[in-house]
C-alpha atoms as a PDB file:
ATOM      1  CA  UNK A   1     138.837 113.238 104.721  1.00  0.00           C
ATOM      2  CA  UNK A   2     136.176 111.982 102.043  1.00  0.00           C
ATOM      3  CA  UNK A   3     137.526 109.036  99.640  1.00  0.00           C
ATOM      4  CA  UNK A   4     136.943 112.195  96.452  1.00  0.00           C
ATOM      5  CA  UNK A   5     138.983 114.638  98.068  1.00  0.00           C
ATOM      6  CA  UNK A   6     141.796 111.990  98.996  1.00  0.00           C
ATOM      7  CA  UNK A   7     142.497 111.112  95.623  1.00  0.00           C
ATOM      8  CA  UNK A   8     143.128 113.442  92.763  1.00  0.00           C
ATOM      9  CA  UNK A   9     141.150 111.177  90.304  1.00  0.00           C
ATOM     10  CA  UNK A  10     139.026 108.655  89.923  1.00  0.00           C
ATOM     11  CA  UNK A  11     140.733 107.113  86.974  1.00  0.00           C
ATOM     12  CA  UNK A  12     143.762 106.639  88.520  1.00  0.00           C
ATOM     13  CA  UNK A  13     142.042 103.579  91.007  1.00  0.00           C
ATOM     14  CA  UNK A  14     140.127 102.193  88.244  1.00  0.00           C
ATOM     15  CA  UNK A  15     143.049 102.195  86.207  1.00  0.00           C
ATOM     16  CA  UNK A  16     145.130 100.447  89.190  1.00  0.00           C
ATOM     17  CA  UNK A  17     142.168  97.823  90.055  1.00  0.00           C
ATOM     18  CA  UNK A  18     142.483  96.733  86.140  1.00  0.00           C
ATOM     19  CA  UNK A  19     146.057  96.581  86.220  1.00  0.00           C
ATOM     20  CA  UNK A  20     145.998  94.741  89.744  1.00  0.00           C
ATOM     21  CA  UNK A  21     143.610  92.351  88.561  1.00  0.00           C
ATOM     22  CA  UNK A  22     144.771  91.268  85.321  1.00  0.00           C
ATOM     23  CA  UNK A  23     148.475  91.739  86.120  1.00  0.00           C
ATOM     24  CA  UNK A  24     149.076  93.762  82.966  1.00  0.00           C
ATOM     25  CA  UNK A  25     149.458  97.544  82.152  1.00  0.00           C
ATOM     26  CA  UNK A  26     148.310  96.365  78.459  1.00  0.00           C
ATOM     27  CA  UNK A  27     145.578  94.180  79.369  1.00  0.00           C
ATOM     28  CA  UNK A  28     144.181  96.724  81.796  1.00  0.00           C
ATOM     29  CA  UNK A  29     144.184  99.364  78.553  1.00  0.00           C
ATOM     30  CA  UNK A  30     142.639  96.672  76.488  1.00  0.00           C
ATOM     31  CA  UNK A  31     139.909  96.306  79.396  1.00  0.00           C
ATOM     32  CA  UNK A  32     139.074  99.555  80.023  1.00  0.00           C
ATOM     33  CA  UNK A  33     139.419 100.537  76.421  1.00  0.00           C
ATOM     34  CA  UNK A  34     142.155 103.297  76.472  1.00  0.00           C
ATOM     35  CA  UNK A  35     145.812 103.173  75.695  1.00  0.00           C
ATOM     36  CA  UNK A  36     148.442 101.352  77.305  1.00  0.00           C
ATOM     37  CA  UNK A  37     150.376 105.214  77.948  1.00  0.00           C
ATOM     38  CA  UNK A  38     147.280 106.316  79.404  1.00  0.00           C
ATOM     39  CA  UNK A  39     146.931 103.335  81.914  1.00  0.00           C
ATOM     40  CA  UNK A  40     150.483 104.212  82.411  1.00  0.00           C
ATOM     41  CA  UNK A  41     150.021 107.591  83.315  1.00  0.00           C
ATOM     42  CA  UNK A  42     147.005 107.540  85.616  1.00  0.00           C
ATOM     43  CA  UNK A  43     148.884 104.984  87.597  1.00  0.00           C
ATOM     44  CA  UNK A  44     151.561 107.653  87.784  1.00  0.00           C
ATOM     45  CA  UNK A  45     149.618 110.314  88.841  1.00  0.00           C
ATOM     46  CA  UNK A  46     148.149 107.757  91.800  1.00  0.00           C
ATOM     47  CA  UNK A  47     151.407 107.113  93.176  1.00  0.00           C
ATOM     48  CA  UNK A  48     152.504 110.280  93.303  1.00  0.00           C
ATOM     49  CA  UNK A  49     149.561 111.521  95.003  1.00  0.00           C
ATOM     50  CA  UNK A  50     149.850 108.879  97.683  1.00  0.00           C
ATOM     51  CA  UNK A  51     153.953 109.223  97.661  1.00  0.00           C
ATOM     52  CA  UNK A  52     153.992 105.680  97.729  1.00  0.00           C
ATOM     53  CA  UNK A  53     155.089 103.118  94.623  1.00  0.00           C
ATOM     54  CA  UNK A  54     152.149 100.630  93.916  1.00  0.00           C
ATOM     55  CA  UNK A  55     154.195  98.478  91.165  1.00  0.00           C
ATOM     56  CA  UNK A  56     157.624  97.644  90.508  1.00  0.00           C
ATOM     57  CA  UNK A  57     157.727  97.620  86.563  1.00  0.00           C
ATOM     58  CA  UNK A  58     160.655  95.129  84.865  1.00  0.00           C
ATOM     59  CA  UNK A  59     160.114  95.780  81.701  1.00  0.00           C
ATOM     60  CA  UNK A  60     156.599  94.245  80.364  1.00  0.00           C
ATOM     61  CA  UNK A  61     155.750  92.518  83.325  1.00  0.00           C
ATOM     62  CA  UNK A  62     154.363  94.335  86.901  1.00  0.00           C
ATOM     63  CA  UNK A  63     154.701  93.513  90.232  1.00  0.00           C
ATOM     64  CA  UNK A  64     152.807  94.792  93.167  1.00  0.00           C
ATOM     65  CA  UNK A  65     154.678  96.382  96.204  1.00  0.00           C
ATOM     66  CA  UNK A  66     153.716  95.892 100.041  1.00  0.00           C
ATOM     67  CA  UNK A  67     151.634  99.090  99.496  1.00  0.00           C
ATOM     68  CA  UNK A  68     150.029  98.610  96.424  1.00  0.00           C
ATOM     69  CA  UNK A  69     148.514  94.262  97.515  1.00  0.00           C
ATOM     70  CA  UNK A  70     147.288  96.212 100.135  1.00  0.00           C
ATOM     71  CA  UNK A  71     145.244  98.556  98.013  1.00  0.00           C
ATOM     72  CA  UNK A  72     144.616  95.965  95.181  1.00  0.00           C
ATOM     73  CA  UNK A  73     143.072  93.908  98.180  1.00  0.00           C
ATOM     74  CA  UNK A  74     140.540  96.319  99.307  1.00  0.00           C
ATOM     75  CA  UNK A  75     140.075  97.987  95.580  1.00  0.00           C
ATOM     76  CA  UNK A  76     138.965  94.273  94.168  1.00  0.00           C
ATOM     77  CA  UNK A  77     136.320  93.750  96.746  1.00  0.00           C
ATOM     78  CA  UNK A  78     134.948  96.737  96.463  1.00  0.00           C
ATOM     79  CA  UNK A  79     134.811  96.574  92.549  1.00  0.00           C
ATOM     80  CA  UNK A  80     133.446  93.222  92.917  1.00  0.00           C
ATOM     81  CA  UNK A  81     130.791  94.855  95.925  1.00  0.00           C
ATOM     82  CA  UNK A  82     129.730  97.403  93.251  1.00  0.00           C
ATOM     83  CA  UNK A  83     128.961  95.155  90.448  1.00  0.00           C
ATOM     84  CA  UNK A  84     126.841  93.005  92.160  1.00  0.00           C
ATOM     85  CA  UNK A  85     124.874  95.489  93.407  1.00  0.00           C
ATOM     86  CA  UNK A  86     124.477  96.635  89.806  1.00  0.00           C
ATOM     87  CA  UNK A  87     123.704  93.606  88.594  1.00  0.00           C
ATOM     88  CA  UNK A  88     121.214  93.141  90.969  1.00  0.00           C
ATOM     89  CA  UNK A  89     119.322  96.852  90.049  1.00  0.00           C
ATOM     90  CA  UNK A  90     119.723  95.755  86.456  1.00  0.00           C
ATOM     91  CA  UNK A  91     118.003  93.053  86.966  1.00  0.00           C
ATOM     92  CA  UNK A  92     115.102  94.036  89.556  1.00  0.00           C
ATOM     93  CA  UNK A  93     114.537  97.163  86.585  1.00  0.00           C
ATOM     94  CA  UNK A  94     113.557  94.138  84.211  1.00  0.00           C
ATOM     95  CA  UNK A  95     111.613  92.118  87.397  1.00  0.00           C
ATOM     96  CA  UNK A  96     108.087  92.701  87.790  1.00  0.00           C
ATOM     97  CA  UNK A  97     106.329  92.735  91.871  1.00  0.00           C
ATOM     98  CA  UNK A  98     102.508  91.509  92.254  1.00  0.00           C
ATOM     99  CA  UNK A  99     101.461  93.058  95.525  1.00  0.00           C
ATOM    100  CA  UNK A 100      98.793  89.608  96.839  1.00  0.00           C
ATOM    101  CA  UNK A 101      96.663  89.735  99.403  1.00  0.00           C
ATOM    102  CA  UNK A 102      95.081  86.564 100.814  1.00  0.00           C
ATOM    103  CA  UNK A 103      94.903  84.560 103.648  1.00  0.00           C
ATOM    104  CA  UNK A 104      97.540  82.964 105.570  1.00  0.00           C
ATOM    105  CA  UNK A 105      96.335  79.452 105.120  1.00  0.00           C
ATOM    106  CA  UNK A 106      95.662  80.147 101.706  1.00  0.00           C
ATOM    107  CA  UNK A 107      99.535  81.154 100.907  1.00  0.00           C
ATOM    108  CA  UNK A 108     101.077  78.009 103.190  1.00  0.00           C
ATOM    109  CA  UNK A 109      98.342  75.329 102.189  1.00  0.00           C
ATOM    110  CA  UNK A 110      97.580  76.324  98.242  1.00  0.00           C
ATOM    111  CA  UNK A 111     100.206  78.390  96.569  1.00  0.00           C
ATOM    112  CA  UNK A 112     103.241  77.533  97.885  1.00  0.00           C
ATOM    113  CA  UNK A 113     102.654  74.181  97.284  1.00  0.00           C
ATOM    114  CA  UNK A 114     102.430  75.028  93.452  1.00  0.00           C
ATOM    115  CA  UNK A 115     104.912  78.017  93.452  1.00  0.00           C
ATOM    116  CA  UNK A 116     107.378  76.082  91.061  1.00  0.00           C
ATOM    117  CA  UNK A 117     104.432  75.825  88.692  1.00  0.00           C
ATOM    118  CA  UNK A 118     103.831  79.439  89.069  1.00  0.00           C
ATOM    119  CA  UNK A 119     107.221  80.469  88.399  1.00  0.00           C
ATOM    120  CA  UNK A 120     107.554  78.167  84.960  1.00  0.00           C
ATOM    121  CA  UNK A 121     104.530  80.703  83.707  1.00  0.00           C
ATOM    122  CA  UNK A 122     105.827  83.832  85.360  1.00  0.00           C
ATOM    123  CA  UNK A 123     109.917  84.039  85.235  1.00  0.00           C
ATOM    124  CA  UNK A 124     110.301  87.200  85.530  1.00  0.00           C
ATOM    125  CA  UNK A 125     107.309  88.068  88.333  1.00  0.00           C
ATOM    126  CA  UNK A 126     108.066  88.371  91.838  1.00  0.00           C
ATOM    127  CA  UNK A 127     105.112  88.005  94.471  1.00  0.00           C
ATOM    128  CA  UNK A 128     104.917  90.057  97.789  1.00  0.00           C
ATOM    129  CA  UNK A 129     102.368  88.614  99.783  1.00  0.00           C
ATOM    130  CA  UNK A 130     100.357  90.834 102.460  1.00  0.00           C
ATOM    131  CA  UNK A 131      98.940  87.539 104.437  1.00  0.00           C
ATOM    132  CA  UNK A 132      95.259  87.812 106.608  1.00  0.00           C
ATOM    133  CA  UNK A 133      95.680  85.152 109.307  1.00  0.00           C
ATOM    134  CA  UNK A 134      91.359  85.334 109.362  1.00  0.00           C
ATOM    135  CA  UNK A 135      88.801  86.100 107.371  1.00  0.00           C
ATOM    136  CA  UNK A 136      89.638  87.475 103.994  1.00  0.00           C
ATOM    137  CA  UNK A 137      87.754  90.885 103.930  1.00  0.00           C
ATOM    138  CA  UNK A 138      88.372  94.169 103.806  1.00  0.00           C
ATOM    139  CA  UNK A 139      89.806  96.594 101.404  1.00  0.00           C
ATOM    140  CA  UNK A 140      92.835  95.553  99.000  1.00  0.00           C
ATOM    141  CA  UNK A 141      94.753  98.823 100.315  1.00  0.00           C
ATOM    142  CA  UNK A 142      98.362  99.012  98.722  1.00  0.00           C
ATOM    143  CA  UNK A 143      97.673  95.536  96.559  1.00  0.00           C
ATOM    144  CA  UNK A 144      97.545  94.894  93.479  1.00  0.00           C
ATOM    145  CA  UNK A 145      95.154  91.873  93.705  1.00  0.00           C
ATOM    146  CA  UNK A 146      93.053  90.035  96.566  1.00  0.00           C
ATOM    147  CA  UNK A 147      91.377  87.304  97.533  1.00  0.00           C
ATOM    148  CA  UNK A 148      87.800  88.194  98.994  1.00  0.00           C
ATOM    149  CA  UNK A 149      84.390  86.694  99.701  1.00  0.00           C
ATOM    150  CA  UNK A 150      81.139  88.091  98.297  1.00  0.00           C
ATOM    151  CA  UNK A 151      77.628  86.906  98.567  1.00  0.00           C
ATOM    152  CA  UNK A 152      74.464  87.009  97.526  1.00  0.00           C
ATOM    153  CA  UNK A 153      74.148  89.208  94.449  1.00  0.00           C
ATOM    154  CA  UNK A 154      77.352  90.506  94.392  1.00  0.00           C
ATOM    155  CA  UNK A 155      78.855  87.292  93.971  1.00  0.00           C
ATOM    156  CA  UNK A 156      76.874  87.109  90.548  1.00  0.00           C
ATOM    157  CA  UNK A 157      78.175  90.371  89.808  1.00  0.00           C
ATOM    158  CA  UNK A 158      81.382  90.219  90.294  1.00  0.00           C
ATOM    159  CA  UNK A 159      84.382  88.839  88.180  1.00  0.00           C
ATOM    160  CA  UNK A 160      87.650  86.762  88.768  1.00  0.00           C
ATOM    161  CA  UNK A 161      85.213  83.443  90.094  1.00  0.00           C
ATOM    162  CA  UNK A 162      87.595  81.732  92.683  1.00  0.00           C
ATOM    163  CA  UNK A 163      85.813  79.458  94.639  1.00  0.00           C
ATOM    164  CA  UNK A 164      82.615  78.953  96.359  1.00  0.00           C
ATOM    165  CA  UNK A 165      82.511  78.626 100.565  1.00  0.00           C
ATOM    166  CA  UNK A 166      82.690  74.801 101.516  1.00  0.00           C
ATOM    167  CA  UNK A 167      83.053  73.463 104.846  1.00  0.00           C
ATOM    168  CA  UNK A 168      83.810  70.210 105.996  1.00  0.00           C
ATOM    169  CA  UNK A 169      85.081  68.542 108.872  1.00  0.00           C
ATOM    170  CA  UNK A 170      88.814  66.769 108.518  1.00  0.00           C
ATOM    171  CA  UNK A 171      91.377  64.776 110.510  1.00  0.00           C
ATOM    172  CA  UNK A 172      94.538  63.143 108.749  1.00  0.00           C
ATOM    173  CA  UNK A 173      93.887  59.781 108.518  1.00  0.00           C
ATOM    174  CA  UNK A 174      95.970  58.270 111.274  1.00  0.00           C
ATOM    175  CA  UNK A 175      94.739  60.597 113.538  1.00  0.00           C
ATOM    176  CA  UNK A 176      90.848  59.328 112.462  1.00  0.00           C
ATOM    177  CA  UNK A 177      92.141  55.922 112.720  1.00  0.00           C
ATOM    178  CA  UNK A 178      93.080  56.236 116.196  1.00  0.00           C
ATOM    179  CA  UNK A 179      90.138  58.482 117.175  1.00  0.00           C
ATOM    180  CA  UNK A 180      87.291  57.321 114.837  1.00  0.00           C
ATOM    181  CA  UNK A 181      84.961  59.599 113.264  1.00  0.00           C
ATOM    182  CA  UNK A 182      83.557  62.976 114.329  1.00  0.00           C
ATOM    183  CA  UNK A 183      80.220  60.739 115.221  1.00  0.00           C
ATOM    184  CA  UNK A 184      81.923  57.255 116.495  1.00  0.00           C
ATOM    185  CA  UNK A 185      84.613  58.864 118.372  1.00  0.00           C
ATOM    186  CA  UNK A 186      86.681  55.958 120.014  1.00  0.00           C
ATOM    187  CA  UNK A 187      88.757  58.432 122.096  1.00  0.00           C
ATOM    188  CA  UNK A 188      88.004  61.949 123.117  1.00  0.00           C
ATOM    189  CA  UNK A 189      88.309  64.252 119.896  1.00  0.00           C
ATOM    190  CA  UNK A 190      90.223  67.476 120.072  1.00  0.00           C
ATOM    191  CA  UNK A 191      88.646  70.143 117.861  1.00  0.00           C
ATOM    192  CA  UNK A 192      90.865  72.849 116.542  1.00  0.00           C
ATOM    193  CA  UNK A 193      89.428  76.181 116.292  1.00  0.00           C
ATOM    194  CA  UNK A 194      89.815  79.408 114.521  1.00  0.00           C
ATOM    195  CA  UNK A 195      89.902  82.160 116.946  1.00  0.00           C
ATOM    196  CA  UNK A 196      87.685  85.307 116.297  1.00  0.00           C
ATOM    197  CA  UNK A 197      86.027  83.959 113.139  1.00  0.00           C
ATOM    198  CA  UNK A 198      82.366  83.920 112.029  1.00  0.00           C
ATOM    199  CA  UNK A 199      81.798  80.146 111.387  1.00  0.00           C
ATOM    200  CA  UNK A 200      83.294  77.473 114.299  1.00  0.00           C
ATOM    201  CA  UNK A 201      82.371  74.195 115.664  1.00  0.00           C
ATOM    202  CA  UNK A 202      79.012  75.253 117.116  1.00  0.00           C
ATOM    203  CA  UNK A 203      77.910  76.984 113.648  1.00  0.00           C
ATOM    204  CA  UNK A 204      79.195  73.371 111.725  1.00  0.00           C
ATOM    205  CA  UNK A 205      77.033  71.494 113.951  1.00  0.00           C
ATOM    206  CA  UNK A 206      73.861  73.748 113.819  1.00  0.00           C
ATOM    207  CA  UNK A 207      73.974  73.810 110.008  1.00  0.00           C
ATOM    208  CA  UNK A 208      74.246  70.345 109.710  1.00  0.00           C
ATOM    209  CA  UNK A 209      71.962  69.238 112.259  1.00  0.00           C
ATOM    210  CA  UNK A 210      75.073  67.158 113.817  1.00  0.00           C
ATOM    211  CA  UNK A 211      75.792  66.960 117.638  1.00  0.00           C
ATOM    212  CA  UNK A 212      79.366  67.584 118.585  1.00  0.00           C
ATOM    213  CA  UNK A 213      80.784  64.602 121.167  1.00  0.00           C
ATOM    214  CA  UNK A 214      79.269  65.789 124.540  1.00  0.00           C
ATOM    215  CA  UNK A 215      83.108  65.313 125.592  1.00  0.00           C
ATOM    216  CA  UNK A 216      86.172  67.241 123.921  1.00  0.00           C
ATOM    217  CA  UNK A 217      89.126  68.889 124.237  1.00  0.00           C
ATOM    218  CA  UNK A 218      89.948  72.180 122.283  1.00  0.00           C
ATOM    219  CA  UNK A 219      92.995  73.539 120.788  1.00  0.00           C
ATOM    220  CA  UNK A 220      93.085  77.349 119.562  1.00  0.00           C
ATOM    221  CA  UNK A 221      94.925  79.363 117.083  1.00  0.00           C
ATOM    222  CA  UNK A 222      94.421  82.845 115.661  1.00  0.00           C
ATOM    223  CA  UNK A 223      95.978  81.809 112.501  1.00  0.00           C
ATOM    224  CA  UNK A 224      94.212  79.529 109.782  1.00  0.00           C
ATOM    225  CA  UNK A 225      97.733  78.299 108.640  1.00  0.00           C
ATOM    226  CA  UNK A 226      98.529  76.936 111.674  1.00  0.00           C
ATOM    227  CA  UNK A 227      94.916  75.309 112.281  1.00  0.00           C
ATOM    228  CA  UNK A 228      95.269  72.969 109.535  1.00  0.00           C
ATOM    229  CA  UNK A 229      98.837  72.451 109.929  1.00  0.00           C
ATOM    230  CA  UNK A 230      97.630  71.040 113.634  1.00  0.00           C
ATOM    231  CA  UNK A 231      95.463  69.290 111.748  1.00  0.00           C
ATOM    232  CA  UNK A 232      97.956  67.658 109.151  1.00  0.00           C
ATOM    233  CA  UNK A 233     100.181  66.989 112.709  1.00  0.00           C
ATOM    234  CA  UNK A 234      97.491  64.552 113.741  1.00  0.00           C
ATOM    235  CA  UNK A 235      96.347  66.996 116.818  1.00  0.00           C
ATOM    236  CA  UNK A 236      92.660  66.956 116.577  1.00  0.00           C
ATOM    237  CA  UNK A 237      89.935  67.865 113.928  1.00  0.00           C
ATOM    238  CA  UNK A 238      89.837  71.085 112.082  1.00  0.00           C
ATOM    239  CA  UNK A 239      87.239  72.738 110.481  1.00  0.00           C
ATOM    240  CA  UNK A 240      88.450  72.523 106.277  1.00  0.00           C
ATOM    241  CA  UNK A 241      87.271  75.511 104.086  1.00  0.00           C
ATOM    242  CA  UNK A 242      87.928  73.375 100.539  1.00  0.00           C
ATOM    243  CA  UNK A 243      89.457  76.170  98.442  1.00  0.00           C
ATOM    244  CA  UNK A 244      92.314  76.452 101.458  1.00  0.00           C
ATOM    245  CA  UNK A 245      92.611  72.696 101.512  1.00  0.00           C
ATOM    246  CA  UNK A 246      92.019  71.584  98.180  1.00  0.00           C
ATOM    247  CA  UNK A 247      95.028  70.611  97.973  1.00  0.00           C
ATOM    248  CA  UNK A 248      95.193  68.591 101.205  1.00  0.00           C
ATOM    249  CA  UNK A 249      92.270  66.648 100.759  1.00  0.00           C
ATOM    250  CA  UNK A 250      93.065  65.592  97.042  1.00  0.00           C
ATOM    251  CA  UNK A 251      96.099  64.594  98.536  1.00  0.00           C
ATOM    252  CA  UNK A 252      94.705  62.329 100.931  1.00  0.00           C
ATOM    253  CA  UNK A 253      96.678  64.239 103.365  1.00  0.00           C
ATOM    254  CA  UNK A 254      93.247  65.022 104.892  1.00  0.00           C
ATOM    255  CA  UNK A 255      90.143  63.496 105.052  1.00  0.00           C
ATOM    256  CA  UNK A 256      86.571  64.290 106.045  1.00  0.00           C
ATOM    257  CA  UNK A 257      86.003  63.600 109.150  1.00  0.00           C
ATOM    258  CA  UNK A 258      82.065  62.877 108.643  1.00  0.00           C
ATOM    259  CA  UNK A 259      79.766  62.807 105.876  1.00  0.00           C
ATOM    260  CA  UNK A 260      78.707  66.510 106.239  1.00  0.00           C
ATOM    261  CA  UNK A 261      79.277  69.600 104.177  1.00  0.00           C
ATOM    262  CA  UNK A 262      78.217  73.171 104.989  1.00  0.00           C
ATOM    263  CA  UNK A 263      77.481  75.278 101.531  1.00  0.00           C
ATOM    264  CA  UNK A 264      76.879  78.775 102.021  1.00  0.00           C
ATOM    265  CA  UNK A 265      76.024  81.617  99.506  1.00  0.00           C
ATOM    266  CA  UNK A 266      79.801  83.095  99.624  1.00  0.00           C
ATOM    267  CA  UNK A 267      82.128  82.818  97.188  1.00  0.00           C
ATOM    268  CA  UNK A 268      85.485  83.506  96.569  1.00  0.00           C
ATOM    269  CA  UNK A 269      86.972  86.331  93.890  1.00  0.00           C
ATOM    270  CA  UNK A 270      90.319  87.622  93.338  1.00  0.00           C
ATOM    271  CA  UNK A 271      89.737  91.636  92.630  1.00  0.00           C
ATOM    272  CA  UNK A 272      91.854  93.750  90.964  1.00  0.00           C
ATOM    273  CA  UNK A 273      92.876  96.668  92.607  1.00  0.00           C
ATOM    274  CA  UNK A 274      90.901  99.796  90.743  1.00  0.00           C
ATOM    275  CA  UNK A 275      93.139 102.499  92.783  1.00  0.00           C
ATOM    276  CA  UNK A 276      96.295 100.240  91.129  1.00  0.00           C
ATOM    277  CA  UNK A 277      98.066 101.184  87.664  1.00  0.00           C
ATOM    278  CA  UNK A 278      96.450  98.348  85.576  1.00  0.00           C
ATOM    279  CA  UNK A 279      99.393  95.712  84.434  1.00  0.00           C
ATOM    280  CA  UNK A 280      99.119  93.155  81.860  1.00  0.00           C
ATOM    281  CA  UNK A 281     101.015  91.107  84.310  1.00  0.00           C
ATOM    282  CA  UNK A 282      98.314  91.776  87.029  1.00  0.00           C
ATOM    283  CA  UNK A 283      95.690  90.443  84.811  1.00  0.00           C
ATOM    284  CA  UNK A 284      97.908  87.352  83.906  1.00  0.00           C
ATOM    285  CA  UNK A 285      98.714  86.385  87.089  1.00  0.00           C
ATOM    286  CA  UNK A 286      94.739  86.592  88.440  1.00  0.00           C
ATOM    287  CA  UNK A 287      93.883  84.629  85.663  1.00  0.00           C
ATOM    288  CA  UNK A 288      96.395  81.711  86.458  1.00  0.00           C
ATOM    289  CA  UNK A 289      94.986  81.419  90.031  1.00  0.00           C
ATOM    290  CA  UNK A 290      91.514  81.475  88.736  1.00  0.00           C
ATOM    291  CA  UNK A 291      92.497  78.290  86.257  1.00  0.00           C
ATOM    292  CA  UNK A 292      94.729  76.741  89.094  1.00  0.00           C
ATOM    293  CA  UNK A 293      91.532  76.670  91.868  1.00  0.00           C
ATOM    294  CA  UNK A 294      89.148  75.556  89.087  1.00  0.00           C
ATOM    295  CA  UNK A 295      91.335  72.591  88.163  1.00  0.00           C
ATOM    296  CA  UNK A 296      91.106  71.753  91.964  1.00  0.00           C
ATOM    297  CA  UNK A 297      87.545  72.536  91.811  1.00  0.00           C
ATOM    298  CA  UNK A 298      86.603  69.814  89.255  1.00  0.00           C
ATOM    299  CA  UNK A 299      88.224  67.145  91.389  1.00  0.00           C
ATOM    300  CA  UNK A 300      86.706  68.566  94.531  1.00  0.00           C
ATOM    301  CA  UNK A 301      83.021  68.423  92.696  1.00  0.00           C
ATOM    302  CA  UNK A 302      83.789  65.141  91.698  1.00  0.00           C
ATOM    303  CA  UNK A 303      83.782  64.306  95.478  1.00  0.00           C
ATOM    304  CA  UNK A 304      81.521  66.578  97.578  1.00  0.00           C
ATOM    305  CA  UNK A 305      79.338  67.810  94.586  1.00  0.00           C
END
């Protein structure tokens, strides 16, 4: 039998949970905002529908029976079950989500690291990520905002400047120490790759004219994230795209790993969503990233021009 059709009203086990709870007929009224005879009477009308007493009443004090902790057990965690829930719709109404698509490495290696920052400016903003391991390309489908890379003219025409496309080549610095530079390796170098992706090792050295040691070992990830995260580990050389690793390399926690840099004609946007609502909120938050990279971008200028 359903919980509605085994009691004959719902205001007799809200009027019980109050009365449990507080341990008073009168402060249960004063709670609930009725009178103390109507508290009375709902009570009543539970116990006789169950045939069983709930309280012994001496006078102005209450006392639960065997029967009625057992209920007032169950009935308080519940009550307690329902409200947080409640509290928690009330407050995801007043929450607002920013659907974000960008890369993997981008989220680990540059946001995170600043997500306290973010959340100082945007209290009440949630973020839901939908992560690329690769290449960020490709339509923003159910986002609200995206990092993607343009060229040529399009980069001129289009808005929400992120960063331009920077390669270098990076170790952390005990690794380098140990291994010596891309060009005066001491030991053999292990160069971390990027599976499937447009620009590796082979396209670093052609546009820079360098020639990779004739002797190597290679590690290889699908994942950008995890490439420089190798790379922080001290397991090789990794192939640095400065608007992921600003961060890292202001740090110190990388460092170029020769005295070449690879500028192409891409750059970086963040693109709002045209088949999205447009949201004040939206706007806000691009605009924050936008100020965040270009802060990174003056230091970063500063040392690779």
């Amino acid at each position: 039998m359903s919980l509605r059709h085994s009691l004959s009203s719902a205001s007799g086990i809200f009027a019980f949970e109050a009365a449990a709870r507080l341990g008073s007929f009168t402060r249960a009224a004063r709670e609930l905002n009725i009178t103390q005879p109507a508290v009375s009477h709902a009570i009543g009308a539970l116990e006789r529908h169950l045939g069983q007493r709930l309280f012994v009443r001496a006078g102005p004090k209450i006392e639960l029976t065997e029967c009625g902790q057992r209920l007032a057990h169950v009935t308080m965690r519940a009550f307690l079950s329902i409200e947080d829930v409640l509290s928690k719709l009330e407050e995801d109404q007043r929450r607002e989500v920013v659907i974000l698509s960008i890369s993997s490495g981008m989220a680990t290696h540059w946001l995170m690291p600043r997500y306290s920052l973010f959340k100082q400016s945007f209290p009440d903003v949630d973020l839901q990520f939908q992560l690329i391991p690769g290449r960020v390309e490709g339509p923003l489908a159910g986002c609200d905002l995206g990092l993607r890379v343009t060229s040529g003219a399009e980069s001129k025409r289009q808005s929400g400047w992120f960063a331009p496309e920077r390669v270098i080549a990076v170790g952390a610095p005990e690794y380098l120490r140990q291994y010596g530079s891309l060009l005066a390796p001491r030991q053999t170098h292990t160069l971390i790759n990027l599976s499937n992706h447009w620009f590796g090792w082979s396209d670093f050295a052609h546009a820079t004219g360098l020639h990779l040691p004739a002797v190597h070992e290679r590690l290889t990830f699908s994942d950008y994230s995890v490439v420089l995260q190798v790379a922080l580990g001290g397991q090789g050389l990794a192939l640095a795209w400065t608007s992921v690793a600003a961060k890292l390399i202001l740090e110190g926690l990388l460092v170029a790993a020769s005295g070449k840099i690879v500028r192409t004609d891409r750059n970086y946007h963040f693109m709002l969503n045209p088949q999205r609502p447009d949201r004040q909120n939206v706007r806000d938050v691009c605009d924050w990233l936008v100020a965040e990279m270009r802060k990174d971008e003056d230091e970063l200028k500063l040392r690779f021009g």
